[in-house]
Protein backbone atom coordinates (compact mmCIF):
# COMPACT_ATOMS: atom_id res chain seq x y z
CA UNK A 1 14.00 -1.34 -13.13
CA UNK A 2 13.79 1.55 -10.25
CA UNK A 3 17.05 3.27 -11.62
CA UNK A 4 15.57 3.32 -14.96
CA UNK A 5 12.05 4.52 -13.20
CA UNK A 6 14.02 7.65 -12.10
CA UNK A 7 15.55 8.42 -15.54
CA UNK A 8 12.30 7.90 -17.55
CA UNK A 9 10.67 10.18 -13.98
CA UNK A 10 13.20 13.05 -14.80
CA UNK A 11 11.96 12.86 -18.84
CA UNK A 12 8.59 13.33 -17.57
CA UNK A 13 8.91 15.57 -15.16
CA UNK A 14 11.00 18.33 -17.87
CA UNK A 15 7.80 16.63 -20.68
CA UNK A 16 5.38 18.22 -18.17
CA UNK A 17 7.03 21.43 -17.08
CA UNK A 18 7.07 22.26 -20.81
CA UNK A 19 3.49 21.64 -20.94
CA UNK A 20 1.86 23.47 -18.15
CA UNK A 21 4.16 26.54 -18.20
CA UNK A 22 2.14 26.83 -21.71
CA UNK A 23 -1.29 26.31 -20.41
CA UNK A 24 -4.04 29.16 -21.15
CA UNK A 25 -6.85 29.89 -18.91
CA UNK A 26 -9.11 27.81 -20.63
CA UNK A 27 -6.75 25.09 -20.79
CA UNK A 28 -6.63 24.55 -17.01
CA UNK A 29 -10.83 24.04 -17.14
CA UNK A 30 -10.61 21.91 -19.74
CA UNK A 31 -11.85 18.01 -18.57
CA UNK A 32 -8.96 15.50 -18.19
CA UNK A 33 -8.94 12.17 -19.74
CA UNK A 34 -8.53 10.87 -15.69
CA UNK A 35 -12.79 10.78 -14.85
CA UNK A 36 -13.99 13.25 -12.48
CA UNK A 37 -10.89 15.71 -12.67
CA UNK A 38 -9.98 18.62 -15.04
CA UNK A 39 -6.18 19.53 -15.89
CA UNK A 40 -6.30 21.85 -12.95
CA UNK A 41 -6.87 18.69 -10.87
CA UNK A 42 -4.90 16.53 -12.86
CA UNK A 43 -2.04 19.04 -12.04
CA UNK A 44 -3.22 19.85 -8.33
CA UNK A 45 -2.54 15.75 -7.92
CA UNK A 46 0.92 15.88 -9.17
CA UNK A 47 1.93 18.98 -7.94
CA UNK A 48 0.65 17.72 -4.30
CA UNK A 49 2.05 14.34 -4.84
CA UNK A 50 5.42 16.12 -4.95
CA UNK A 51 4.47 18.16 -2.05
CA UNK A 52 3.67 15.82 0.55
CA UNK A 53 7.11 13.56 -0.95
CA UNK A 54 9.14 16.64 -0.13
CA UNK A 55 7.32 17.97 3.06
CA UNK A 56 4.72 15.50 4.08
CA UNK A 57 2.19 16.51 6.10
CA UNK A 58 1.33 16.72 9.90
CA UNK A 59 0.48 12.85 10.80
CA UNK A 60 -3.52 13.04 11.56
CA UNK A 61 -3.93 11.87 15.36
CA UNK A 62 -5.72 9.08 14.04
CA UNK A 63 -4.57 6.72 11.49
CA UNK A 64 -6.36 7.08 8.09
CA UNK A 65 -7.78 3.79 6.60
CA UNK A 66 -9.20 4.85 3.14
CA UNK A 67 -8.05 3.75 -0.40
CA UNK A 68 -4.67 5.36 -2.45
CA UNK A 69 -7.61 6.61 -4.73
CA UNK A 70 -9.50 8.36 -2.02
CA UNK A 71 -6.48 10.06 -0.29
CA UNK A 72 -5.25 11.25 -3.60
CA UNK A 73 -8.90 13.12 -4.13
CA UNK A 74 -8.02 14.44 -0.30
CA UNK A 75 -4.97 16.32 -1.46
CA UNK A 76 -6.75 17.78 -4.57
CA UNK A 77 -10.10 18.87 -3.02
CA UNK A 78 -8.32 21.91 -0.75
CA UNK A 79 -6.69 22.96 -4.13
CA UNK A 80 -9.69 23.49 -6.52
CA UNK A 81 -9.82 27.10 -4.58
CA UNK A 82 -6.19 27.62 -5.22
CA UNK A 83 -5.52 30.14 -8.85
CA UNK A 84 -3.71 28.29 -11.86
CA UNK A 85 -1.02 29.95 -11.09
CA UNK A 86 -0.69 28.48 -7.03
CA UNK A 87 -1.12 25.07 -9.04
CA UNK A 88 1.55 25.69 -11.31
CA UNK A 89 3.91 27.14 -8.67
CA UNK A 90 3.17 24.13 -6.41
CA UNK A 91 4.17 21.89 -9.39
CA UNK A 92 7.86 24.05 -9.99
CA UNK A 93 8.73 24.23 -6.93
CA UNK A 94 8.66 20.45 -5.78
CA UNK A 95 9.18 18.51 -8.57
CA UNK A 96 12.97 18.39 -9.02
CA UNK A 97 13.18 18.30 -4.94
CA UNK A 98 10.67 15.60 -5.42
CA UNK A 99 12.83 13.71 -8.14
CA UNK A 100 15.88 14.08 -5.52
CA UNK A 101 14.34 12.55 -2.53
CA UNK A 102 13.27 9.65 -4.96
CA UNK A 103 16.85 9.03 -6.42
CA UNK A 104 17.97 8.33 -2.74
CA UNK A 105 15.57 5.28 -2.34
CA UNK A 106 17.36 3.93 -5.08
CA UNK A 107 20.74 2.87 -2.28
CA UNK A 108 20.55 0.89 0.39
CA UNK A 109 19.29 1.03 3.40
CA UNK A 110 16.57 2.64 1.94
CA UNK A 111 16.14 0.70 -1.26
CA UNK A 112 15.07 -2.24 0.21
CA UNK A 113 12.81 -0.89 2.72
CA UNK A 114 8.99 -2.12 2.51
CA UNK A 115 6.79 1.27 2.16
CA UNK A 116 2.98 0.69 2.40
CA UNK A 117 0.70 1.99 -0.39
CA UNK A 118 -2.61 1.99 1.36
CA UNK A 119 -4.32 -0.60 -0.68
CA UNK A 120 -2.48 -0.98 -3.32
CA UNK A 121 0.15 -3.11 -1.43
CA UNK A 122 3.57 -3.25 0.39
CA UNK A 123 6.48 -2.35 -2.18
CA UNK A 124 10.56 -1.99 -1.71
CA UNK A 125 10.86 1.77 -1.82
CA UNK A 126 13.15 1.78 -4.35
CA UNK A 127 9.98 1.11 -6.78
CA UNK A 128 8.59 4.26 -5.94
CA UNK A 129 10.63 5.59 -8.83
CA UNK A 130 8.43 3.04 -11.39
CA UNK A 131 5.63 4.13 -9.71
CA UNK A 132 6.22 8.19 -10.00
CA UNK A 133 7.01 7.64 -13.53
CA UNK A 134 4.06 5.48 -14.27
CA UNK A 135 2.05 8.40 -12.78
CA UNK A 136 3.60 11.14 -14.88
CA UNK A 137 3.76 9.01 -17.94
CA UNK A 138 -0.15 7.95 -17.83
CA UNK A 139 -1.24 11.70 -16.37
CA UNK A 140 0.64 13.46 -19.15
CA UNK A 141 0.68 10.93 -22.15
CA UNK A 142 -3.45 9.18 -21.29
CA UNK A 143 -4.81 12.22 -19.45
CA UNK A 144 -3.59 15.63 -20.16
CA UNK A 145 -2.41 15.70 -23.74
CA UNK A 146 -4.21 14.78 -27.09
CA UNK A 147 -5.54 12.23 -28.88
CA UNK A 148 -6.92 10.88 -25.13
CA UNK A 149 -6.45 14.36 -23.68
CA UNK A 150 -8.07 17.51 -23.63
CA UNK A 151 -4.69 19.26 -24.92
CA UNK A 152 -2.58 19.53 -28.20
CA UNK A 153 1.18 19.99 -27.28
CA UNK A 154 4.22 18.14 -28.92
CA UNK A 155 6.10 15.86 -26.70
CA UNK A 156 8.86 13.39 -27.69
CA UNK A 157 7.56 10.35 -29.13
CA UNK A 158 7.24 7.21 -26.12
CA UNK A 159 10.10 5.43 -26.29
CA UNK A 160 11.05 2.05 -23.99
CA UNK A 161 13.03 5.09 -21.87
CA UNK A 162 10.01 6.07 -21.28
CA UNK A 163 7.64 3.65 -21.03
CA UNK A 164 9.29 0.48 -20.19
CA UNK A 165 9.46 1.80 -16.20
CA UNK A 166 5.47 2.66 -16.55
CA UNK A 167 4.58 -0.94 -17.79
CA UNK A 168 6.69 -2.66 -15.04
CA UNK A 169 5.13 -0.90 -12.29
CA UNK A 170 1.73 -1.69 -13.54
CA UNK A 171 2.85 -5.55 -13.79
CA UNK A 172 4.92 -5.81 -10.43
CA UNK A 173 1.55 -4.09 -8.80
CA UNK A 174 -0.63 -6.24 -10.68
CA UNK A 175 -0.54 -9.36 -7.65
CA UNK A 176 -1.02 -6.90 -4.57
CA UNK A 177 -3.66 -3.91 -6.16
CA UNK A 178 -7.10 -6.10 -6.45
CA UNK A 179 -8.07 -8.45 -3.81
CA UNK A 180 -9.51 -11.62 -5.18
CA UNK A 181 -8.54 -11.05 -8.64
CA UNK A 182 -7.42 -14.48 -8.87
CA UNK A 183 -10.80 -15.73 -8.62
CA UNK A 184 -11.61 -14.28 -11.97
CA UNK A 185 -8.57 -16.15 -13.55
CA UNK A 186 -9.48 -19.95 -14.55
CA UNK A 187 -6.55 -20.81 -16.02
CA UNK A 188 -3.07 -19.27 -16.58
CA UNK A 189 -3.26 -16.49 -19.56
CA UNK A 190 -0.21 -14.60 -21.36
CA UNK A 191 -0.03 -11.49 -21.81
CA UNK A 192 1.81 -9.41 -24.63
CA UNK A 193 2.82 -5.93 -25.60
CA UNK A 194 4.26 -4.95 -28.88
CA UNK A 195 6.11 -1.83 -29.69
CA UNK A 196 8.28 -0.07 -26.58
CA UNK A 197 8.95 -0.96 -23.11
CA UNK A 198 7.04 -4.33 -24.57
CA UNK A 199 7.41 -7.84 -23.30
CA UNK A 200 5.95 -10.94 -22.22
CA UNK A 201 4.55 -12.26 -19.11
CA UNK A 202 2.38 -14.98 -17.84
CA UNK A 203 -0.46 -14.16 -15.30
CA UNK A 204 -2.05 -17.71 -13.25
CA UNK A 205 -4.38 -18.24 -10.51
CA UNK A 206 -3.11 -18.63 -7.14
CA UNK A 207 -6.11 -19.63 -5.05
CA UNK A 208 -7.69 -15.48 -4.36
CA UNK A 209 -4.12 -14.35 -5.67
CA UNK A 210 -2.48 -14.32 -8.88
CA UNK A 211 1.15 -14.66 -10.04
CA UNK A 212 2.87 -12.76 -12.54
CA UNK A 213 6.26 -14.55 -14.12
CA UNK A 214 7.95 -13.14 -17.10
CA UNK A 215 7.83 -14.92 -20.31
CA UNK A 216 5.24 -17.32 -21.64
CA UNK A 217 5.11 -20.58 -20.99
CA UNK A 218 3.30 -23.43 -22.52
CA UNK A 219 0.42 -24.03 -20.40
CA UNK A 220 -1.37 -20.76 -21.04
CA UNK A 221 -4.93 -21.27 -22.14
CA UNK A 222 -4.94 -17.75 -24.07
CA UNK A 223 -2.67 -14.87 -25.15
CA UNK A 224 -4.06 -11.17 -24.25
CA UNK A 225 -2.42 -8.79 -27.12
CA UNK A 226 -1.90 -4.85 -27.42
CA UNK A 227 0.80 -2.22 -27.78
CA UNK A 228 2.41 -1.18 -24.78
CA UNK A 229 1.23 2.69 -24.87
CA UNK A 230 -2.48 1.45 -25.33
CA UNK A 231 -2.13 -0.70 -21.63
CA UNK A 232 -1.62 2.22 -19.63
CA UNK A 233 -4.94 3.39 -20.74
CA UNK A 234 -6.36 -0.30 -20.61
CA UNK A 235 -4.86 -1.30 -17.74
CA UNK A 236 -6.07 1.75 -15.49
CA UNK A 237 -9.83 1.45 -17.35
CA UNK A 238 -9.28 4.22 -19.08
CA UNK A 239 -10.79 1.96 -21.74
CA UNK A 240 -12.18 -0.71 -23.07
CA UNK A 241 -9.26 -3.71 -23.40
CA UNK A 242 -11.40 -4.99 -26.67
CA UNK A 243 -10.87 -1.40 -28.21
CA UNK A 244 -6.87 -2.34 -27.89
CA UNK A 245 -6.13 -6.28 -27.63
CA UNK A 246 -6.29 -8.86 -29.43
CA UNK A 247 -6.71 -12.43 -27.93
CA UNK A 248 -6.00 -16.36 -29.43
CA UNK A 249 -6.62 -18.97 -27.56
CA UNK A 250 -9.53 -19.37 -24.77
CA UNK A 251 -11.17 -15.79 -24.86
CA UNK A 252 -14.23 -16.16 -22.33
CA UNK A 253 -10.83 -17.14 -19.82
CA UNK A 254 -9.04 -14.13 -20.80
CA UNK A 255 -12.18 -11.86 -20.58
CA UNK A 256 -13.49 -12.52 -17.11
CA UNK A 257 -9.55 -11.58 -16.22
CA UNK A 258 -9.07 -8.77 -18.53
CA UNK A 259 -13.32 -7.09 -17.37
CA UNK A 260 -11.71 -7.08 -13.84
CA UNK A 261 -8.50 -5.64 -14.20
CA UNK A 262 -8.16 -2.15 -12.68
CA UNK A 263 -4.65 -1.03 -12.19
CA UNK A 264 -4.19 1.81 -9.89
């Protein structure tokens, strides 16, 4: 999927460029759909994202132990004194140098390589490309622009180009991002999502751990139903998953599961 994680990356990356070179003033204030940040931090977190891909930082003399969440709020605190237009600039100048260092995790030796993800887990970097465009793709498409976000701007519709790389980095991260979330899971479930980038998978218990294999299989207690656009905002708890699924089957198994998902 990685190779198709930088394509649907590069769509986002020219998607967002076309929005924020078109922000007003007021825009940039304007709260984000992501809690707790406006679009000038929604942007600052991109735009340093890039940054610190293309020319990370000094290594701190002592090793930092905080979660991915916490560390991202680290690189967008120093910015909220920066003007729109630093924020902006920051954005142009290290996205596509950004998008180039990721296409060369896609070959080996690199490909293969474990990177660590603070708590989120150990992944092949090759996957960082899923995981970049699963950023852009929630940031711009949940966050930023309307009906979840704060901004009306025409983007090409979300196609499985597009959103097909998103949904697989939120299911191959589903197993390593929560510890203990198989001790909310009973029984195996299914989950399915309609419409683009959509599939099937089947989540199970695996004592503290879960498993995630693709397709269904017959021993699945319940099915867990929405359209694939909808999970990135369920998924991440942007909302509620009853405002977007439908489930059959066993639904007091499938809710415990579904109440504790949190997808980073």
């Amino acid at each position: 999927m990685s190779k198709e994680g930088l394509a649907a990356l590069k769509l986002a990356v020219d998607e967002v460029k076309s929005v924020i070179n078109t922000l007003t003033d007021e825009e940039w204030t304007r709260p984000s759909g992501c809690q707790g940040w406006s679009v000038r931090d929604l942007v600052a977190h991109m735009s340093s994202n890039y940054k610190e891909t293309v020319d990370p930082s000094p290594a701190p003399a002592e090793p930092i132990n905080l979660p991915a969440e916490r560390m991202m709020d680290m690189l967008v605190e120093p910015r909220k004194a920066w003007t729109n237009q630093q924020i902006l600039d920051e954005y142009l100048t290290f996205c596509d140098q950004a998008v180039a260092v990721i296409a060369s995790m896609q070959e080996e030796p690199l490909a293969s390589t474990p990177i660590p993800l603070a708590d989120l887990g150990t992944y092949p970097m090759h996957s960082l490309a899923d995981a970049y465009a699963f950023d852009h793709y929630c940031h711009l498409r949940i966050d930023l622009l309307a009906p979840e976000g704060p901004v009306e701007r025409q983007v090409p519709a979300a196609d499985a180009a597009r959103l097909a790389p998103a949904i697989g980095w939120m299911i191959t991260g589903m197993p390593q991002m929560q510890q203990g979330l198989g001790r909310t899971l009973s029984a195996p479930i299914t989950l399915t999502l309609t419409g683009p980038g959509g599939s099937s998978w089947t989540i199970s218990p695996a004592g503290d751990d879960i498993v995630v294999t693709p397709g269904k299989t017959g021993n699945a207690v319940a099915d867990a139903s929405s359209n694939g656009h909808a999970f990135i905002n369920w998924g991440t708890k942007r909302s509620d998953w009853r405002e977007h699924c439908k489930v059959t089957g066993d639904e007091s198994v499938a809710a415990r599961f579904l109440d504790a998902l949190n997808i980073i």
